[in-house]
N, C-alpha and C. Protein backbone atom coordinates (compact mmCIF):
# COMPACT_ATOMS: atom_id res chain seq x y z
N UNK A 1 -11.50 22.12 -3.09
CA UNK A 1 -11.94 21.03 -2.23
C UNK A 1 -11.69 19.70 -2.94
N UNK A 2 -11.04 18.69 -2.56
CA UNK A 2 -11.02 17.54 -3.16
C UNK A 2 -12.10 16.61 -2.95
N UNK A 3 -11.88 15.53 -3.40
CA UNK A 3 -13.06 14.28 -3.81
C UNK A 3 -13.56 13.97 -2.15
N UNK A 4 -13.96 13.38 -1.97
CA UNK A 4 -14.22 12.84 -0.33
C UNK A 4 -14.11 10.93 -1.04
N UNK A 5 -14.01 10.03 0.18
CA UNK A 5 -14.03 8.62 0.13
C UNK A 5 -15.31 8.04 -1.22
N UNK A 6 -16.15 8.43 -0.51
CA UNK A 6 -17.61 8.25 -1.50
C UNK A 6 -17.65 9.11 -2.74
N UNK A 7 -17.51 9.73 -3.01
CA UNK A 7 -17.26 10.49 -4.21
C UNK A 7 -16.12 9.61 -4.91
N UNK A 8 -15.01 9.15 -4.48
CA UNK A 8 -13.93 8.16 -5.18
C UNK A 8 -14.54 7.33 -5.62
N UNK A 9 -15.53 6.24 -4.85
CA UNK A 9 -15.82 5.19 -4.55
C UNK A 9 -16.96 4.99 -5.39
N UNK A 10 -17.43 6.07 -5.96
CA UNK A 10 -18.88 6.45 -6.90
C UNK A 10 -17.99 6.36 -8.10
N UNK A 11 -16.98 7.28 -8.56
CA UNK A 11 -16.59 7.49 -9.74
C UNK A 11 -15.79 6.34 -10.36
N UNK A 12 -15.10 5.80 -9.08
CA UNK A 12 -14.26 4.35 -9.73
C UNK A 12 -15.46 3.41 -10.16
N UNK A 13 -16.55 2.81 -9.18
CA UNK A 13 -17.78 2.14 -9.64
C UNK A 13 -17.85 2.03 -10.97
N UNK A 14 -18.54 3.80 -11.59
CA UNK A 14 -18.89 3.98 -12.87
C UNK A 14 -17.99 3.39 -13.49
N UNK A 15 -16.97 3.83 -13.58
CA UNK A 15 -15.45 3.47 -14.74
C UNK A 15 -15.49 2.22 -14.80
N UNK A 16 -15.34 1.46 -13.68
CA UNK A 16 -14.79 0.04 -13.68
C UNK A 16 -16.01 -0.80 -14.37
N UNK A 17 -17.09 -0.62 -14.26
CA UNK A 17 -18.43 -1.06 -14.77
C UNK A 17 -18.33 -1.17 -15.90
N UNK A 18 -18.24 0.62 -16.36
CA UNK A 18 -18.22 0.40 -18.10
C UNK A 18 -16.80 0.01 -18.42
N UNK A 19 -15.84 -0.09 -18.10
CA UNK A 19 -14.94 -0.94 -18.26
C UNK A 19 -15.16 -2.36 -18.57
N UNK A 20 -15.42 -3.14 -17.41
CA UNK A 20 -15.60 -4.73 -17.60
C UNK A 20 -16.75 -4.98 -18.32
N UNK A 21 -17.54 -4.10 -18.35
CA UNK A 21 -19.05 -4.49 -19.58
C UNK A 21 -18.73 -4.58 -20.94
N UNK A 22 -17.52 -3.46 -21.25
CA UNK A 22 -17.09 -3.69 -22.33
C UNK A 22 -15.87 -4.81 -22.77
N UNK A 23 -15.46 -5.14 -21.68
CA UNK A 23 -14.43 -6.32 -21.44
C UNK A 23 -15.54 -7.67 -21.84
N UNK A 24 -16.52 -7.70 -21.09
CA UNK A 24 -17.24 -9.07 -21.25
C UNK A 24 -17.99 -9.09 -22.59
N UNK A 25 -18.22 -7.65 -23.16
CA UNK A 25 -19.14 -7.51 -24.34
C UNK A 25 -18.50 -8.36 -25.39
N UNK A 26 -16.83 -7.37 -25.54
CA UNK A 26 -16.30 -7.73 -26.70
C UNK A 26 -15.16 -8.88 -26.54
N UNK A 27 -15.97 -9.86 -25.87
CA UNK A 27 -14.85 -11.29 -25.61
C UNK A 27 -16.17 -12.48 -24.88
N UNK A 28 -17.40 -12.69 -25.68
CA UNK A 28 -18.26 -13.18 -25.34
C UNK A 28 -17.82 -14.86 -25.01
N UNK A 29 -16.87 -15.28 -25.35
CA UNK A 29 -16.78 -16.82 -25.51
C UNK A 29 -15.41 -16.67 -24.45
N UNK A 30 -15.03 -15.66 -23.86
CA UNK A 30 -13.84 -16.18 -22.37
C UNK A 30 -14.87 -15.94 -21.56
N UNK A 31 -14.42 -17.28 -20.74
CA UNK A 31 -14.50 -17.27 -19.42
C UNK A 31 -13.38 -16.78 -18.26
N UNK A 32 -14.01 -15.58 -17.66
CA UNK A 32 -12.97 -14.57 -16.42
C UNK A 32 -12.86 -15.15 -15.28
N UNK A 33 -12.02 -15.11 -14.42
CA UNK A 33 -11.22 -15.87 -14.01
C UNK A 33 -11.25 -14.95 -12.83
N UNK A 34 -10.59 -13.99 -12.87
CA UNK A 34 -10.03 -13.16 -11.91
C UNK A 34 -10.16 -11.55 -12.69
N UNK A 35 -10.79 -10.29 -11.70
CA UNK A 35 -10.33 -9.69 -12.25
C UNK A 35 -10.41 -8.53 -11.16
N UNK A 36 -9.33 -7.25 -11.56
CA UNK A 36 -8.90 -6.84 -10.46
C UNK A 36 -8.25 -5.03 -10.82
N UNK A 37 -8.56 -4.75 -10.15
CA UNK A 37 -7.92 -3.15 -9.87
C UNK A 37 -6.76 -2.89 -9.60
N UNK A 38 -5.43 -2.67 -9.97
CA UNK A 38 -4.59 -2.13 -9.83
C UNK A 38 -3.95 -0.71 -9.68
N UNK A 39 -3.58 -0.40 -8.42
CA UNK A 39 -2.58 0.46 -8.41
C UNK A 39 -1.33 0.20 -7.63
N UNK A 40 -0.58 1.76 -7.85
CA UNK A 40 1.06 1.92 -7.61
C UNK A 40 0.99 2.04 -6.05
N UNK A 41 1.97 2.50 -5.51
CA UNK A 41 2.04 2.46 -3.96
C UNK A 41 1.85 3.97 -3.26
N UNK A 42 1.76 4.85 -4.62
CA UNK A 42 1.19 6.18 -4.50
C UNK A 42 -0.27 6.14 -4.33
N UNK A 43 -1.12 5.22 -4.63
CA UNK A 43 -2.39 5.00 -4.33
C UNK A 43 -3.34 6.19 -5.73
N UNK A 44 -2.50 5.95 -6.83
CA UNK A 44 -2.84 6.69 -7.95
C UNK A 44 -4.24 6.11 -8.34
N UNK A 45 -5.36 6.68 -8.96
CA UNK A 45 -6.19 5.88 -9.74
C UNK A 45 -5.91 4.73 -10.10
N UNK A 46 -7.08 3.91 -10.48
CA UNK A 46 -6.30 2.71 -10.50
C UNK A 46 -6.86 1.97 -12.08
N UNK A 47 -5.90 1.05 -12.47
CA UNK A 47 -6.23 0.48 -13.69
C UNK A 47 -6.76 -1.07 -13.25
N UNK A 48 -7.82 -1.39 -14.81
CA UNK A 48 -8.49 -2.66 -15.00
C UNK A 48 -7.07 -4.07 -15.12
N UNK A 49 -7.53 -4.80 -14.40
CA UNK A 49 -6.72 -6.29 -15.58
C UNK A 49 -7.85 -7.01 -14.80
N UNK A 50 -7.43 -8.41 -16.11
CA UNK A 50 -8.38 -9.51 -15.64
C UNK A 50 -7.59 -10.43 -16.66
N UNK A 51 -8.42 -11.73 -16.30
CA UNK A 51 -7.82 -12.96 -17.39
C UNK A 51 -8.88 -13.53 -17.26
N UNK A 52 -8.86 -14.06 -18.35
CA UNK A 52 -10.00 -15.64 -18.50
C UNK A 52 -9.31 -16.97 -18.99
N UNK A 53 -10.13 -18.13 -18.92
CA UNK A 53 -9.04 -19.79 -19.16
C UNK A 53 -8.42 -19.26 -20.47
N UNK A 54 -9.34 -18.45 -21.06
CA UNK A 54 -8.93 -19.01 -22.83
C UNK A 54 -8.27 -17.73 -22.87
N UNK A 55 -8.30 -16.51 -22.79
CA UNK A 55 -6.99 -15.84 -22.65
C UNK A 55 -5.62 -16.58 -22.12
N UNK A 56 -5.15 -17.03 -21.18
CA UNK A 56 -4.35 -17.99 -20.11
C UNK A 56 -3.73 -18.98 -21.03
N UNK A 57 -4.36 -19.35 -21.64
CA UNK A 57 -4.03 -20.87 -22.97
C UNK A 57 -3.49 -20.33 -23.80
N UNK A 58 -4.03 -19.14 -24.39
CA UNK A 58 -3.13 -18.32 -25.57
C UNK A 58 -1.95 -17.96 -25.17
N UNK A 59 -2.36 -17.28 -24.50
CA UNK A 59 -0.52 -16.49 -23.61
C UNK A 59 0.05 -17.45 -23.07
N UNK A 60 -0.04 -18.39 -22.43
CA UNK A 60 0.95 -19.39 -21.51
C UNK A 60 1.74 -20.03 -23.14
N UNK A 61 0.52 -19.87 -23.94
CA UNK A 61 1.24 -20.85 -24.92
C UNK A 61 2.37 -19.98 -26.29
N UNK A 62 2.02 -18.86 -26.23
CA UNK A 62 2.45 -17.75 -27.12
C UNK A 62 4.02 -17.28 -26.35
N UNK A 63 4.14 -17.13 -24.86
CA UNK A 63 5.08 -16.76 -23.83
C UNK A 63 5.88 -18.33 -23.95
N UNK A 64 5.69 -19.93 -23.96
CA UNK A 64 6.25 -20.70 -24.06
C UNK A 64 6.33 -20.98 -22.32
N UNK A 65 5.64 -21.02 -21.43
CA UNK A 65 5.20 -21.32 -20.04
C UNK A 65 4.31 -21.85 -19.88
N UNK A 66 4.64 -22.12 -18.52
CA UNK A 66 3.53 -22.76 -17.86
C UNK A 66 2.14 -21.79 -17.45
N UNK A 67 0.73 -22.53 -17.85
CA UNK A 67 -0.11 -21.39 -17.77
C UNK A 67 -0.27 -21.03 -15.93
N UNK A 68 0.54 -21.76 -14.80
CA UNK A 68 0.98 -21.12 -13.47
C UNK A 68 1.43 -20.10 -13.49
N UNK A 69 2.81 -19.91 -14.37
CA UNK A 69 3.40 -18.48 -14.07
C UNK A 69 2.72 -17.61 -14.51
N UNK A 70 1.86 -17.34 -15.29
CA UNK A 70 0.82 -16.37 -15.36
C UNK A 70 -0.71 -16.04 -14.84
N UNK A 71 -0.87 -17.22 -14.35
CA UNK A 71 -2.61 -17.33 -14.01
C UNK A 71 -2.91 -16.06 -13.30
N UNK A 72 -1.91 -15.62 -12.26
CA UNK A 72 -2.41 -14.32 -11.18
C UNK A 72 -1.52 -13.77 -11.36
N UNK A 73 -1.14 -12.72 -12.60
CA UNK A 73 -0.53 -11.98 -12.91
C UNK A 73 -0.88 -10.89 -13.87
N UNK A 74 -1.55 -9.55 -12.99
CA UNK A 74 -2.06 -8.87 -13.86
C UNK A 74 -1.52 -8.11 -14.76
N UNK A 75 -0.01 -8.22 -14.90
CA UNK A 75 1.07 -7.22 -15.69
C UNK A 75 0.35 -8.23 -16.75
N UNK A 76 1.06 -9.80 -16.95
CA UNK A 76 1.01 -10.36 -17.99
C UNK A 76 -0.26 -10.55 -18.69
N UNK A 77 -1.28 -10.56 -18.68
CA UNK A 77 -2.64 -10.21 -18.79
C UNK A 77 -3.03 -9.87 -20.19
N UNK A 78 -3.21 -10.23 -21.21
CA UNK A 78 -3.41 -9.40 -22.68
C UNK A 78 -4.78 -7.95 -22.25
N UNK A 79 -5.32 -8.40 -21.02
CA UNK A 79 -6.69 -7.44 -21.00
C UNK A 79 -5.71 -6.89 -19.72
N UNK A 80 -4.28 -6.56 -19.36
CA UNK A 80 -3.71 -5.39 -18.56
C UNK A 80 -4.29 -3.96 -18.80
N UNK A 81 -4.45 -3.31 -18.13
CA UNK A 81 -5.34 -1.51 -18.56
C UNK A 81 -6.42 -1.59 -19.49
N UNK A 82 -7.18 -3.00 -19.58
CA UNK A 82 -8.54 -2.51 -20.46
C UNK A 82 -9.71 -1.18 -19.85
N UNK A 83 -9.97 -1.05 -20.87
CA UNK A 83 -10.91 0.37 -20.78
C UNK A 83 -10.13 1.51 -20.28
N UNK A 84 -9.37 1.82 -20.53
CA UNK A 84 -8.55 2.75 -20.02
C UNK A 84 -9.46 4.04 -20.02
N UNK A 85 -10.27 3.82 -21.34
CA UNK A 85 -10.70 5.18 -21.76
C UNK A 85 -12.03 5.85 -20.60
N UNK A 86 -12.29 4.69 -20.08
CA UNK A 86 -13.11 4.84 -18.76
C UNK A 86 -12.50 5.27 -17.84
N UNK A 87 -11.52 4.87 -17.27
CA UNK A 87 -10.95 4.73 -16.06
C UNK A 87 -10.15 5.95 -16.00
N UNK A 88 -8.93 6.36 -17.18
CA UNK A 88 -8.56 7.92 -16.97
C UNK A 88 -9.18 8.98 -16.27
N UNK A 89 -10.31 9.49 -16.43
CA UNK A 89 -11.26 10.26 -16.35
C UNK A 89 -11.06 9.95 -14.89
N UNK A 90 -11.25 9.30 -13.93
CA UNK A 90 -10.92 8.89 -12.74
C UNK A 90 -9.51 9.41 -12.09
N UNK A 91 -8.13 9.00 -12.56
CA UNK A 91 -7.36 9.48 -12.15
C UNK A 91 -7.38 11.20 -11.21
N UNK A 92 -7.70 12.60 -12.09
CA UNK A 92 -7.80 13.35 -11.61
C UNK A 92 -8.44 13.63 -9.71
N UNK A 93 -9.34 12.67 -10.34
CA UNK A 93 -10.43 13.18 -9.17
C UNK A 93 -8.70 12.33 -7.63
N UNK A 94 -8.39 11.41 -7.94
CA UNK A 94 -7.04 10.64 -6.88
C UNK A 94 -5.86 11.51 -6.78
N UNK A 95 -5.69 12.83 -7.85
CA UNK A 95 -4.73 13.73 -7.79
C UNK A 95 -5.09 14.53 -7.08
N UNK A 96 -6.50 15.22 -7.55
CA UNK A 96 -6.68 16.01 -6.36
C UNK A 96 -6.36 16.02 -4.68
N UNK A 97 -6.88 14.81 -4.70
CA UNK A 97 -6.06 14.39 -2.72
C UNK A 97 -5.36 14.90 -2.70
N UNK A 98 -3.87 15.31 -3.57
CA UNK A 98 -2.87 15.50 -3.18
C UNK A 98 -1.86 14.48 -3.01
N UNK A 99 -0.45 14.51 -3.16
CA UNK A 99 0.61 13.52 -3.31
C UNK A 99 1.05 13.03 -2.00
N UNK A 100 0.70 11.64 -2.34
CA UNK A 100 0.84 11.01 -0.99
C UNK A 100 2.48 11.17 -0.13
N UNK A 101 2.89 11.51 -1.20
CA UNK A 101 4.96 11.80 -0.33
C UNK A 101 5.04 13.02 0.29
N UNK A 102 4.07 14.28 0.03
CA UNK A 102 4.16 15.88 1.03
C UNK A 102 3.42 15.34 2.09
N UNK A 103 2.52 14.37 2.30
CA UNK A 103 2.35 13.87 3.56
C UNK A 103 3.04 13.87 4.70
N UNK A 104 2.56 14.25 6.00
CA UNK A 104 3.31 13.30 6.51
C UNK A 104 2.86 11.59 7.05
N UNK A 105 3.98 11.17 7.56
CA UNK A 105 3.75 9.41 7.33
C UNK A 105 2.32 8.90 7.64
N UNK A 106 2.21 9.57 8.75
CA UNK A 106 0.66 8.90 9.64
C UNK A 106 -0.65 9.74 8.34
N UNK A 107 -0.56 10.56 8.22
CA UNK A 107 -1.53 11.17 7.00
C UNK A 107 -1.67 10.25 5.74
N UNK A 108 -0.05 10.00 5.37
CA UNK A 108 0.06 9.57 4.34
C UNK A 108 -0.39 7.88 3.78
N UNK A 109 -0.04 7.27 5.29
CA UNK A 109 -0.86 5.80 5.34
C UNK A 109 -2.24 5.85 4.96
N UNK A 110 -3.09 7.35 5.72
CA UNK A 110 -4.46 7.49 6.39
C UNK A 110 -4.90 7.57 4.85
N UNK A 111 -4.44 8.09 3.88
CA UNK A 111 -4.87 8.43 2.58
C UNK A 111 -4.72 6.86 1.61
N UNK A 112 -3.55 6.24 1.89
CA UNK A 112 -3.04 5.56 1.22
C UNK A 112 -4.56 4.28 1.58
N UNK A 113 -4.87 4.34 2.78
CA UNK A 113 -5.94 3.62 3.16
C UNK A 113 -7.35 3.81 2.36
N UNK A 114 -7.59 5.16 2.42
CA UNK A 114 -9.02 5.76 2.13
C UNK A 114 -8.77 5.41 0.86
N UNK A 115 -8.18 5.83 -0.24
CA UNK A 115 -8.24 4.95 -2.04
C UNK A 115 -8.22 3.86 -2.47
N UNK A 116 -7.76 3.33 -1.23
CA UNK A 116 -7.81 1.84 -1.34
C UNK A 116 -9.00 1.03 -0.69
N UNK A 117 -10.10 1.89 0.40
CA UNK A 117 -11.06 1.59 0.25
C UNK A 117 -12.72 2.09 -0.63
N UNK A 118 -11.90 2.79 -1.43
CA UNK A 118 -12.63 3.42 -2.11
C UNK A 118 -12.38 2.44 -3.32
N UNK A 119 -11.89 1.75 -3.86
CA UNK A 119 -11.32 1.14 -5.15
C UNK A 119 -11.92 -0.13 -4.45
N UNK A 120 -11.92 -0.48 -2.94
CA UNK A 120 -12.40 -2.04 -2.68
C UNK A 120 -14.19 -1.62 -2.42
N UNK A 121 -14.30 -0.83 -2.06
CA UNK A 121 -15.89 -0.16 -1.96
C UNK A 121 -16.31 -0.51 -3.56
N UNK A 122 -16.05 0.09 -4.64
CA UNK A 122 -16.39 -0.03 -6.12
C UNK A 122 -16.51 -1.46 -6.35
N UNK A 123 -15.57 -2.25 -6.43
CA UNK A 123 -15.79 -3.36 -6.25
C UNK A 123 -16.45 -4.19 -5.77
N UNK A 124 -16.76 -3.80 -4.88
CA UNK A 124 -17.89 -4.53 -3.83
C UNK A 124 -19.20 -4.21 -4.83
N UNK A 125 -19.39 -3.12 -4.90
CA UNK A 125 -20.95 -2.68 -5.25
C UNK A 125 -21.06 -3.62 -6.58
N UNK A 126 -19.89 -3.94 -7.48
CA UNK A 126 -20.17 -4.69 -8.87
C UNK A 126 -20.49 -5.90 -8.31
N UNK A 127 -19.88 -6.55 -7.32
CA UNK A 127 -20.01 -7.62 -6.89
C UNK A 127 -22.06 -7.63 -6.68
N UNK A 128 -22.15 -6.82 -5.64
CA UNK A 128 -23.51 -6.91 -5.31
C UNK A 128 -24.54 -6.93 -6.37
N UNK A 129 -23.85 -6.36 -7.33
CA UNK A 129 -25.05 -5.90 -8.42
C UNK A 129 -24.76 -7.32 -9.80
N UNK A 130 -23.93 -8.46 -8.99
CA UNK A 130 -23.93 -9.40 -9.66
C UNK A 130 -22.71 -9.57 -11.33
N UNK A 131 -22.30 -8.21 -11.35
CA UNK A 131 -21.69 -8.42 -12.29
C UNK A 131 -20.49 -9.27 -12.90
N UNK A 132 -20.24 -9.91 -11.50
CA UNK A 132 -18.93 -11.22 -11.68
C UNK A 132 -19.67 -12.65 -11.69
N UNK A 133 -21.09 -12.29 -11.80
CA UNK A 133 -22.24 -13.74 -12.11
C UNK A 133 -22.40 -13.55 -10.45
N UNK A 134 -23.40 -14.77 -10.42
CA UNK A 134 -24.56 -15.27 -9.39
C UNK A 134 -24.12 -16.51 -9.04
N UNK A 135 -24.58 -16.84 -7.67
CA UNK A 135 -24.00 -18.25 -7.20
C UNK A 135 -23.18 -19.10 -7.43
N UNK A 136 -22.88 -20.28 -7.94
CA UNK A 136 -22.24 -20.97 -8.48
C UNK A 136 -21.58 -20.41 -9.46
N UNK A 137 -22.04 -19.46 -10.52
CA UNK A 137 -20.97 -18.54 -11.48
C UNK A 137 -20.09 -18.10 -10.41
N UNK A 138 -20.69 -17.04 -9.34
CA UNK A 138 -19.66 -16.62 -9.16
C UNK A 138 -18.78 -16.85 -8.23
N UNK A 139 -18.74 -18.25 -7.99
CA UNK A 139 -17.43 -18.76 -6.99
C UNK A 139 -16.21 -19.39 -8.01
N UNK A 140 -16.73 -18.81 -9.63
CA UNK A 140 -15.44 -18.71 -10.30
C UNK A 140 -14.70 -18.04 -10.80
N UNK A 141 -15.04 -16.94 -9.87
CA UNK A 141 -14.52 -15.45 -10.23
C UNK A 141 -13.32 -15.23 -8.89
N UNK A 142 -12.40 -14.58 -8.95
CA UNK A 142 -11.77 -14.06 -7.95
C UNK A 142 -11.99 -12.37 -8.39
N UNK A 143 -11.98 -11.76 -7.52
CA UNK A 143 -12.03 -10.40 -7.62
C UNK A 143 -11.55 -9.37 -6.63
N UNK A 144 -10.35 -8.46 -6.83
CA UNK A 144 -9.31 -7.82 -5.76
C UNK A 144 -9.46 -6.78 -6.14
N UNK A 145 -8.63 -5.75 -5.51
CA UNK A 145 -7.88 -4.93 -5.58
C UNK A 145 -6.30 -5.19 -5.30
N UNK A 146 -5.58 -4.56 -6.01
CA UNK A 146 -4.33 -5.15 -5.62
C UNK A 146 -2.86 -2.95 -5.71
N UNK A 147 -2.19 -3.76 -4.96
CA UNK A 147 -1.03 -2.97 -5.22
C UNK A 147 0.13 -3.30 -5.24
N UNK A 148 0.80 -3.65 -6.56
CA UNK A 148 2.23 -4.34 -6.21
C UNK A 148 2.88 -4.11 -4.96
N UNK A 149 3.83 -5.19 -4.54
CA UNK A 149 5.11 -4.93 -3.85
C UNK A 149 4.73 -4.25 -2.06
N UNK A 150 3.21 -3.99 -2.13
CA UNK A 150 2.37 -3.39 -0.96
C UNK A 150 2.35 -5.04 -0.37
N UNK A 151 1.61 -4.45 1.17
CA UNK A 151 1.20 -5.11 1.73
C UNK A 151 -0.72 -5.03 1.96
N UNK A 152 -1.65 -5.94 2.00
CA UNK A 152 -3.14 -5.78 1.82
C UNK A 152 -3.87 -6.55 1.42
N UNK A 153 -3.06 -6.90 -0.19
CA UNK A 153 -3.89 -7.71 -1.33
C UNK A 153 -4.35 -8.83 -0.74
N UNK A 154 -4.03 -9.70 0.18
CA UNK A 154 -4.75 -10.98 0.49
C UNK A 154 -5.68 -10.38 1.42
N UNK A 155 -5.90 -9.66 2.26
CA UNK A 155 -6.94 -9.37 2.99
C UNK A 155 -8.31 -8.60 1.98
N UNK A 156 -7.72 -7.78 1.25
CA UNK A 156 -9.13 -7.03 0.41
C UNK A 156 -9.76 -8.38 -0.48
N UNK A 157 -8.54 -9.11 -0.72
CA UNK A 157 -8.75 -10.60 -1.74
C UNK A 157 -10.08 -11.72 -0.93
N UNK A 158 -9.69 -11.46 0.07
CA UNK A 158 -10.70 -12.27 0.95
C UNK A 158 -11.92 -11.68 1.16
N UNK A 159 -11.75 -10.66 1.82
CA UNK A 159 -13.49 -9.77 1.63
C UNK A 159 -13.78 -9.22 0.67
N UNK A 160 -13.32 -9.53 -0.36
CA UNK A 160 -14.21 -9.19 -1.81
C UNK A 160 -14.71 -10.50 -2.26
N UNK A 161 -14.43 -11.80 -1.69
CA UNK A 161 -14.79 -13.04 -2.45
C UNK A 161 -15.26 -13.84 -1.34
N UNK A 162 -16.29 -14.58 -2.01
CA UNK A 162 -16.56 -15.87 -0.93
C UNK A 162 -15.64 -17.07 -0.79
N UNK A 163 -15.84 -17.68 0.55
CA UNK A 163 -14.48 -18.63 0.20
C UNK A 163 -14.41 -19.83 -0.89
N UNK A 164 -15.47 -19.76 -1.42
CA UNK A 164 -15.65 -20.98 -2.75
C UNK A 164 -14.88 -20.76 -3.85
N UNK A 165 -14.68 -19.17 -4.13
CA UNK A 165 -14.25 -18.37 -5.31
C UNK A 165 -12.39 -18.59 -5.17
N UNK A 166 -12.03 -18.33 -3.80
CA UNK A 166 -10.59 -18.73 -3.37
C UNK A 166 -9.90 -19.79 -3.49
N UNK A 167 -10.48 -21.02 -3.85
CA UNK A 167 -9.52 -22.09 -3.38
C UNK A 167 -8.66 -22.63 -4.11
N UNK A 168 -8.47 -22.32 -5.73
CA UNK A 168 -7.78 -22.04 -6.10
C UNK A 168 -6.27 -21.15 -6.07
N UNK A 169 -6.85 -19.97 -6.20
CA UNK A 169 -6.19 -18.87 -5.81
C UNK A 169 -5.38 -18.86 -4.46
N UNK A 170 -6.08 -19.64 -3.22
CA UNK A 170 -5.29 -19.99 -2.60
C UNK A 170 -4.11 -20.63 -2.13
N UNK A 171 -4.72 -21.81 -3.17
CA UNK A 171 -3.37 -22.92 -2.67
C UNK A 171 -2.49 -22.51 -3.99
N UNK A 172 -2.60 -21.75 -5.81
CA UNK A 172 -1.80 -21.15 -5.91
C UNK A 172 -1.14 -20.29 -6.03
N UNK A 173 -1.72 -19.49 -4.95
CA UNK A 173 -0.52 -18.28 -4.14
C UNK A 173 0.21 -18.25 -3.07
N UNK A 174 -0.16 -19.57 -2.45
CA UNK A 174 0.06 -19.47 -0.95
C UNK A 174 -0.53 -19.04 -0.17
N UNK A 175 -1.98 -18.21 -0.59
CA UNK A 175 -2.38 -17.06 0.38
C UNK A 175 -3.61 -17.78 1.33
N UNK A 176 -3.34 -18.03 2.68
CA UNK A 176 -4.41 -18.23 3.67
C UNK A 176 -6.03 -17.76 3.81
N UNK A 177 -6.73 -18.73 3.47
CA UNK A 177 -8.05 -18.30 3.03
C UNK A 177 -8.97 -18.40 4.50
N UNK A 178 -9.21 -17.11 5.24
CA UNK A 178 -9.75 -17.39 6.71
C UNK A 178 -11.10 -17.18 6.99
C-alpha cells in the first residue's frame, strides 16, 4: 500500500522542520529571505534551499555578479539541499507512489498534483506554526514550493505568502501578485 496525500504531507512537515531549524540554528546572524522546496518534474521527494541577505553578498560577490542574478535561485544557493539528512528519509515514502512515466497521462498529472500538494500542505503548516517569523517578520520571508522548467510555482508562491512578503519577488521575477 503506498503513502496516501496526508501521510506525504506529515512526513515532508517533519523533515522540512528539522531541516530549516537546523538551517536557522547553525547560521544565527543571516537573515532568510526566501526559502523553498524543490523538486524534479517526476514529482520526486523534494529538497531544502533557501538564501538569506548575507548569504546573497557572499556569493554575488565570490561568483563576481550581480546579487539579481542570484537572489531567486535555488540551484545557486550555498544552503541548496540543506538537511538532506532529514529530508532523504522522505524520498522513499514519493517512490512508493510509483513512477510517474508508467502512468498514464491523466493519472500521471493527478499524482504529479497530489506531491505537490502535499510538499505545499507541509509548508503551509510551518508557516502556521510561525516558523518563517510573525507579522512584520514574516512579510520578509518568501516561501514556495517550486519545480524547475514546470508550470505552478507562481501560483503555490502566492498562496503560501501574504502579499506583503511578494513585492519584491514580484517585480523581480515578473511574477503577478493577485
Amino acid at each position: 500500500m503506498h503513502p496516501t496525500e496526508s501521510e506525504l504531507a506529515d512526513a515532508v512537515h517533519r523533515a522540512a522542520r528539522a531541516a530549516l531549524l537546523d538551517l536557522f540554528r547553525e547560521h544565527p546572524g543571516h537573515r532568510f529571505y526566501y526559502c523553498t522546496l524543490v523538486t524534479s518534474g517526476e514529482a520526486y521527494g523534494p529538497a531544502l534551499s533557501a538564501w538569506s541577505h548575507e548569504a546573497l553578498a557572499e556569493e554575488s560577490a565570490r561568483q563576481g555578479c550581480a546579487p539579481g542574478d542570484l537572489k531567486w535561485s535555488y540551484a545557486d544557493s550555498p544552503f541548496c539541499c540543506y538537511g538532506e539528512q532529514h529530508l532523504e528519509p522522505v524520498r522513499p515514502l514519493f517512490e512508493a507512489r510509483g513512477e510517474l512515466f508508467d502512468l498514464p497521462d491523466d493519472e500521471a498529472d493527478a499524482e504529479f498534483e497530489l506531491r505537490l500538494r502535499a510538499m505545499e500542505t507541509a509548508m503551509a503548516r510551518l508557516d502556521a506554526e510561525g516558523l518563517f517569523g510573525m507579522g512584520a517578520d514574516r512579510h520578509c520571508v518568501v516561501v514556495t514550493v517550486e519545480v524547475p522548467s514546470e508550470e505552478g510555482d507562481e501560483e503555490r508562491t502566492r498562496r503560501l505568502n501574504p502579499p506583503q512578503a511578494l513585492a519584491d519577488w514580484a517585480v523581480e521575477t515578473g511574477a503577478e501578485v493577485v
